[in-house]
Protein backbone atom coordinates (compact mmCIF):
# COMPACT_ATOMS: atom_id res chain seq x y z
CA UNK A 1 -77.22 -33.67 -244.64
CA UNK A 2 -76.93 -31.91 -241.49
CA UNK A 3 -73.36 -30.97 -240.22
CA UNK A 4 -72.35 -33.89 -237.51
CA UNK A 5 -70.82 -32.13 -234.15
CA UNK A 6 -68.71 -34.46 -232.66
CA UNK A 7 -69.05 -34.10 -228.40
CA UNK A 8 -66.08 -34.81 -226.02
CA UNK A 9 -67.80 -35.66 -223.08
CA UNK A 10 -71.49 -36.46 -222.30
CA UNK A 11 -71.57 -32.94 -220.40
CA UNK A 12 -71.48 -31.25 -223.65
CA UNK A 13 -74.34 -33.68 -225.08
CA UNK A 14 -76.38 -32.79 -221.84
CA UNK A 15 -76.21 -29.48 -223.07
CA UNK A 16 -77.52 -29.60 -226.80
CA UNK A 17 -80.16 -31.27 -225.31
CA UNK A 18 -81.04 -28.29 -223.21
CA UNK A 19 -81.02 -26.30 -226.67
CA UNK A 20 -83.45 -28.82 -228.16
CA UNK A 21 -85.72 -28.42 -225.85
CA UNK A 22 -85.78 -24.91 -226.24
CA UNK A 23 -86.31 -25.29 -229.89
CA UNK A 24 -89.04 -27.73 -230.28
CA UNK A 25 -91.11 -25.23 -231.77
CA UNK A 26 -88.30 -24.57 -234.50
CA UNK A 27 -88.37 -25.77 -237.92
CA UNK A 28 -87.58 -29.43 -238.65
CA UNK A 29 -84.44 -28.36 -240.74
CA UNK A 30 -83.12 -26.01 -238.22
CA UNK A 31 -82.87 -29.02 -235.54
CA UNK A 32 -79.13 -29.85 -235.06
CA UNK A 33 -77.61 -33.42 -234.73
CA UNK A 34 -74.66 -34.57 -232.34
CA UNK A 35 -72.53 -37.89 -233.72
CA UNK A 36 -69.31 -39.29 -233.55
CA UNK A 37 -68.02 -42.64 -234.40
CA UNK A 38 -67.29 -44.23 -231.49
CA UNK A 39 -64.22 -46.62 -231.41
CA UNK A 40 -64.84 -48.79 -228.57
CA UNK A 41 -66.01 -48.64 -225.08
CA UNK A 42 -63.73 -46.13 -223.97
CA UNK A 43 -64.58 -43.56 -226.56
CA UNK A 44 -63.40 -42.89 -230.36
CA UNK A 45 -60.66 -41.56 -231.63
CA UNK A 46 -61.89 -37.95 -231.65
CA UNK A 47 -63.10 -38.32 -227.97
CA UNK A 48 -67.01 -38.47 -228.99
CA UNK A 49 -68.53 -41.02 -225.86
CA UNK A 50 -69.22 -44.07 -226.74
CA UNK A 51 -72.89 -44.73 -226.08
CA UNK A 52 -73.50 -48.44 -227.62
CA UNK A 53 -74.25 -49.43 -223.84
CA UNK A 54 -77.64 -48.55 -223.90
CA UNK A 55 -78.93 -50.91 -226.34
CA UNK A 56 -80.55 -53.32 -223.97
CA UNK A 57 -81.03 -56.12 -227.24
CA UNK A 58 -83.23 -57.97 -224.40
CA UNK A 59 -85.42 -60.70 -226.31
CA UNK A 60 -88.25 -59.86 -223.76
CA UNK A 61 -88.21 -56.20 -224.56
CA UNK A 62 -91.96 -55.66 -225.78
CA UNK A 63 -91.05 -51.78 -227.29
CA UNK A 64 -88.71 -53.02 -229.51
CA UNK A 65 -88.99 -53.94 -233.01
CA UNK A 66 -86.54 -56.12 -235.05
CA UNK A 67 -84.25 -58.99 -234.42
CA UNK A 68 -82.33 -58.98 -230.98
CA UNK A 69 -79.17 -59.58 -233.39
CA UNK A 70 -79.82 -57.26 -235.63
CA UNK A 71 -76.07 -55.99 -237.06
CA UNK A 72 -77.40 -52.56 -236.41
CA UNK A 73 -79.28 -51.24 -233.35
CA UNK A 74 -81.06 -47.72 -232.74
CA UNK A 75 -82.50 -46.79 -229.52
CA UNK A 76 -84.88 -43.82 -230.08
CA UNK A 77 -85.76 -41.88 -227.12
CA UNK A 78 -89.21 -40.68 -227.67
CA UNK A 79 -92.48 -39.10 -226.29
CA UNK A 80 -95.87 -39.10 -227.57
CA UNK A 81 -96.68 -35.51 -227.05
CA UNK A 82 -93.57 -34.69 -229.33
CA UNK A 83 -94.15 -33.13 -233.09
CA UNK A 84 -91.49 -34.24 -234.26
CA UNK A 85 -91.42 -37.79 -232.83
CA UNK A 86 -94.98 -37.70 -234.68
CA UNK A 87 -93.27 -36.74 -237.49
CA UNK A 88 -90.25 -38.99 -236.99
CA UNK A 89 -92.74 -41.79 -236.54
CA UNK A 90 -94.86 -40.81 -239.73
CA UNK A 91 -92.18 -40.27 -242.68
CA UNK A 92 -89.22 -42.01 -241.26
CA UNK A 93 -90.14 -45.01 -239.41
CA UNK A 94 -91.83 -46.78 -242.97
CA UNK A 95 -88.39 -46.49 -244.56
CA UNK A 96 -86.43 -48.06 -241.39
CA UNK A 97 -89.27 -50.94 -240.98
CA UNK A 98 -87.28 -51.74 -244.40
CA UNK A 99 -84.44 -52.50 -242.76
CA UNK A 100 -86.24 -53.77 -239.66
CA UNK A 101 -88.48 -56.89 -241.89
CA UNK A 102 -84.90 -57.57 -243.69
CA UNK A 103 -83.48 -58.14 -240.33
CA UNK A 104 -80.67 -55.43 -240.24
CA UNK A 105 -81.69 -53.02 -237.89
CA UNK A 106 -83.54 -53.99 -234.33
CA UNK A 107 -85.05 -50.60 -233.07
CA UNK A 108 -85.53 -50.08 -229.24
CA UNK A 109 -87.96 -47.46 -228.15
CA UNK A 110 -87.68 -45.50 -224.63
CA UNK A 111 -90.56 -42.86 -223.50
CA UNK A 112 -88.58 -39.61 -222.21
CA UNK A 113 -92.23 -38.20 -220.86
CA UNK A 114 -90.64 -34.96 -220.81
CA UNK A 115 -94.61 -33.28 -220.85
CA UNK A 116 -95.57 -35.23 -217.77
CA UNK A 117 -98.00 -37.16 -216.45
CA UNK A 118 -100.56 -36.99 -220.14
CA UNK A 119 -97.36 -38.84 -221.36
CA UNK A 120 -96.25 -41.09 -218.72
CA UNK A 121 -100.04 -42.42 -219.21
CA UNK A 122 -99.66 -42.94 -222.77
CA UNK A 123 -96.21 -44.89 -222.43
CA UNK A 124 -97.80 -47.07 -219.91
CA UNK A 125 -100.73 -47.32 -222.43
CA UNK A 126 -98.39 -48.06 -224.91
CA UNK A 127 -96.67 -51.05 -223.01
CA UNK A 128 -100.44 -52.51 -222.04
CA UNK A 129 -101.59 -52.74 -225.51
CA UNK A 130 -97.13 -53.95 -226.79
CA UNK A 131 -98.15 -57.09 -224.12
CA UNK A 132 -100.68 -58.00 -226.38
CA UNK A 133 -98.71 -57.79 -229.63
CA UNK A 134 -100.42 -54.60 -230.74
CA UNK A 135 -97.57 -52.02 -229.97
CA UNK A 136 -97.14 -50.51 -233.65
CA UNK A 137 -100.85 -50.39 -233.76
CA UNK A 138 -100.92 -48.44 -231.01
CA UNK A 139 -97.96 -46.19 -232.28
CA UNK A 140 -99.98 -45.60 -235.41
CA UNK A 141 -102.54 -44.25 -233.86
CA UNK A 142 -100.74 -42.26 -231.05
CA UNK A 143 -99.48 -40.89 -234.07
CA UNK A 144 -101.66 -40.73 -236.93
CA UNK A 145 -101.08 -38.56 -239.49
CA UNK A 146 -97.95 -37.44 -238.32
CA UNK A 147 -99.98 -35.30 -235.37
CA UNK A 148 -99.57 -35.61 -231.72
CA UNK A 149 -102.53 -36.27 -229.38
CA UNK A 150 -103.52 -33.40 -226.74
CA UNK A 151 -104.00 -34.19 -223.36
CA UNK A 152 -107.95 -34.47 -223.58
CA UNK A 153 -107.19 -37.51 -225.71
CA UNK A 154 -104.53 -38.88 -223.63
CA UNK A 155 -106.98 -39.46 -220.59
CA UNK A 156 -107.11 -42.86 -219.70
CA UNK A 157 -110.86 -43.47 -220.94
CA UNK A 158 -109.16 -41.94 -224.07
CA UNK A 159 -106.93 -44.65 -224.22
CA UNK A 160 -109.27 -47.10 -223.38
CA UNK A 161 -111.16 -45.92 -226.46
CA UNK A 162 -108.11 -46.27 -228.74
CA UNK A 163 -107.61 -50.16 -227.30
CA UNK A 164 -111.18 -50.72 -227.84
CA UNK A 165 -110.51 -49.47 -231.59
CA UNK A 166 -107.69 -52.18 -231.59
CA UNK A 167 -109.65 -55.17 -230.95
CA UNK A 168 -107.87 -55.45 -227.48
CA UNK A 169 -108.88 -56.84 -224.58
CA UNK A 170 -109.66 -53.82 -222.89
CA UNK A 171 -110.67 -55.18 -219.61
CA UNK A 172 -106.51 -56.88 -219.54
CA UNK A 173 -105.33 -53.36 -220.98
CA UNK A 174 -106.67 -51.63 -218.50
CA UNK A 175 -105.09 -53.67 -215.64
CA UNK A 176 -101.83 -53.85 -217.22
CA UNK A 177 -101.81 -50.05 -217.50
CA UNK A 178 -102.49 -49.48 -214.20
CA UNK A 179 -99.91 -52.45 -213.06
CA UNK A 180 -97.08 -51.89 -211.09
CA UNK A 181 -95.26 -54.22 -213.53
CA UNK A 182 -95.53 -51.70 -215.97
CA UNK A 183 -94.89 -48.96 -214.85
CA UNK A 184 -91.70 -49.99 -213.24
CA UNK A 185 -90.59 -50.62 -216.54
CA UNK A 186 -91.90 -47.18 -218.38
CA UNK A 187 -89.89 -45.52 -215.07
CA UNK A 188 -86.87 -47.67 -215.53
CA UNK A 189 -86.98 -46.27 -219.33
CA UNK A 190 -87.50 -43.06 -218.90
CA UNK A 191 -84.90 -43.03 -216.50
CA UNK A 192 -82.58 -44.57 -218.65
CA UNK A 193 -83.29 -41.37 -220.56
CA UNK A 194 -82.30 -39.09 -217.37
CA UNK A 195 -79.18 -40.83 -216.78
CA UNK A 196 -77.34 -40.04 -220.24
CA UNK A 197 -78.67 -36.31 -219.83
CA UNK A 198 -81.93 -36.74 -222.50
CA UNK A 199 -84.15 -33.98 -221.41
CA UNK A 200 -85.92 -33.21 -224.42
CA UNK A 201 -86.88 -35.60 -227.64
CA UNK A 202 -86.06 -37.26 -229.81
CA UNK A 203 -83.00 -38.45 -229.30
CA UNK A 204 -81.26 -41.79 -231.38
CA UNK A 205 -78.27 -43.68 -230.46
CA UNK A 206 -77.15 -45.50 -233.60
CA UNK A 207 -74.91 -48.01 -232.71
CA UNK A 208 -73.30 -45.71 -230.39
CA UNK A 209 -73.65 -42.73 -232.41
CA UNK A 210 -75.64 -40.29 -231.13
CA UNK A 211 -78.34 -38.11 -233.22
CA UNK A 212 -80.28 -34.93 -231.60
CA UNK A 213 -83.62 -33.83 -232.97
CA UNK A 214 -85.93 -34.20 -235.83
CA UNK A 215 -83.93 -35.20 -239.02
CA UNK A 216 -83.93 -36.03 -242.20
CA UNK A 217 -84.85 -39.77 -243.94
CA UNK A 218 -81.73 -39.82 -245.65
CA UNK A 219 -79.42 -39.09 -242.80
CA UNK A 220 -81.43 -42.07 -240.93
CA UNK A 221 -80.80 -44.54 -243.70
CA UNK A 222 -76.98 -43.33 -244.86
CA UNK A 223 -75.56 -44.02 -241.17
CA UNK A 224 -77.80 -46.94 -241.17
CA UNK A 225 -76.54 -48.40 -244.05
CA UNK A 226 -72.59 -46.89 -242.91
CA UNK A 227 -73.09 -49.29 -239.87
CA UNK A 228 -74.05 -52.30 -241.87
CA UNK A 229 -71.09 -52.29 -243.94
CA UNK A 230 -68.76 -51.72 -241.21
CA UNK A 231 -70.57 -54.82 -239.88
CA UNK A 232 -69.38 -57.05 -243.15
């Protein structure tokens, strides 16, 4: 398992996340996580910040998966020009959908956008085709195989093409991607993102416990199932 730093102030996360970014190239198992156990809402015991606060659990959140009171609640801050959000999304999200159809863990997903505009389209995308019940179809393919999409698929005729392969209602997708509705809310995410210093992905909150980069299943499903027995 990858050694857990413990951070005294969000300063120091903003920080690791400037080293993540500078690492996405970098092997998976060189990627290094940041966690404490937070304590309550002023902090834990060994001053990590308590970051349980940004789980919205809002019953009309369309990029969430699971029940809204799940015991256990991950927000994953994500982009879909990330490899390892690709690869997150290929090996490790099966195992947590576990969790998810059992009713344990409710997972909230935020687009950083950190490569720009090709993935500020694809969130929006990814919100048009979520409104109409489609959203981990659409992750599936954004992400098929593990592999990222370059921007020459990420065009907006592109992503017509992969709503069309959906059996949407492409006409309705393509309004709703283009709506101001929507991307109000894909702004209002990714600058959720901003304010708690996330400037590269992925990043996961765990119930307040935060986790930097592309890890491991196991660590995923050991603080997973650490949470749900604190919650007995």
């Amino acid at each position: 398992m990858p050694v857990l730093i413990v951070f005294s102030t969000l300063a120091l996360v903003v920080g690791v996340f400037a080293v993540q970014s500078a690492s996405i190239g970098s092997d998976e198992g060189s990627q290094a996580s940041a966690s404490g156990s937070p304590s309550g809402e002023g902090g834990s015991d060994d001053g990590a910040p308590d970051l349980s606060g940004q789980a919205a659990r809002d019953p009309d959140d369309l990029l969430a998966e699971g029940p809204v009171d799940a015991p256990v609640v991950m927000v994953m801050f994500t982009d879909y020009q990330c490899p390892f959000c690709a690869h997150w999304h290929y090996k490790t999200a099966p195992v947590l959908r576990e969790y998810v159809d059992r009713g344990e863990l409710r997972i909230e997903y935020r687009d950083v956008n950190v490569y720009g505009e090709d993935s500020e389209r694809a969130a929006r995308a990814s919100l048009a085709a979520a409104m109409q019940g489609h959203y981990q179809e659409f992750q599936g393919v954004m992400f098929a195989d593990g592999q990222i999409r370059y921007s020459d698929e990420l065009t907006e005729s592109a992503l017509l093409e992969v709503a069309a392969g959906l059996g949407l209602d492409v006409d309705r997708f393509e309004q709703d991607m283009n709506s101001q509705k929507v991307a109000d809310v894909i702004d209002a995410n990714a600058q959720q993102a901003v304010d708690i210093g996330a400037t590269a992905t992925p990043i996961f909150i765990i119930d307040g416990t935060l986790i930097v980069g592309g890890q491991s299943t196991d660590l995923f499903t050991e603080m997973i199932d650490e949470a749900l027995a604190e919650a007995d």
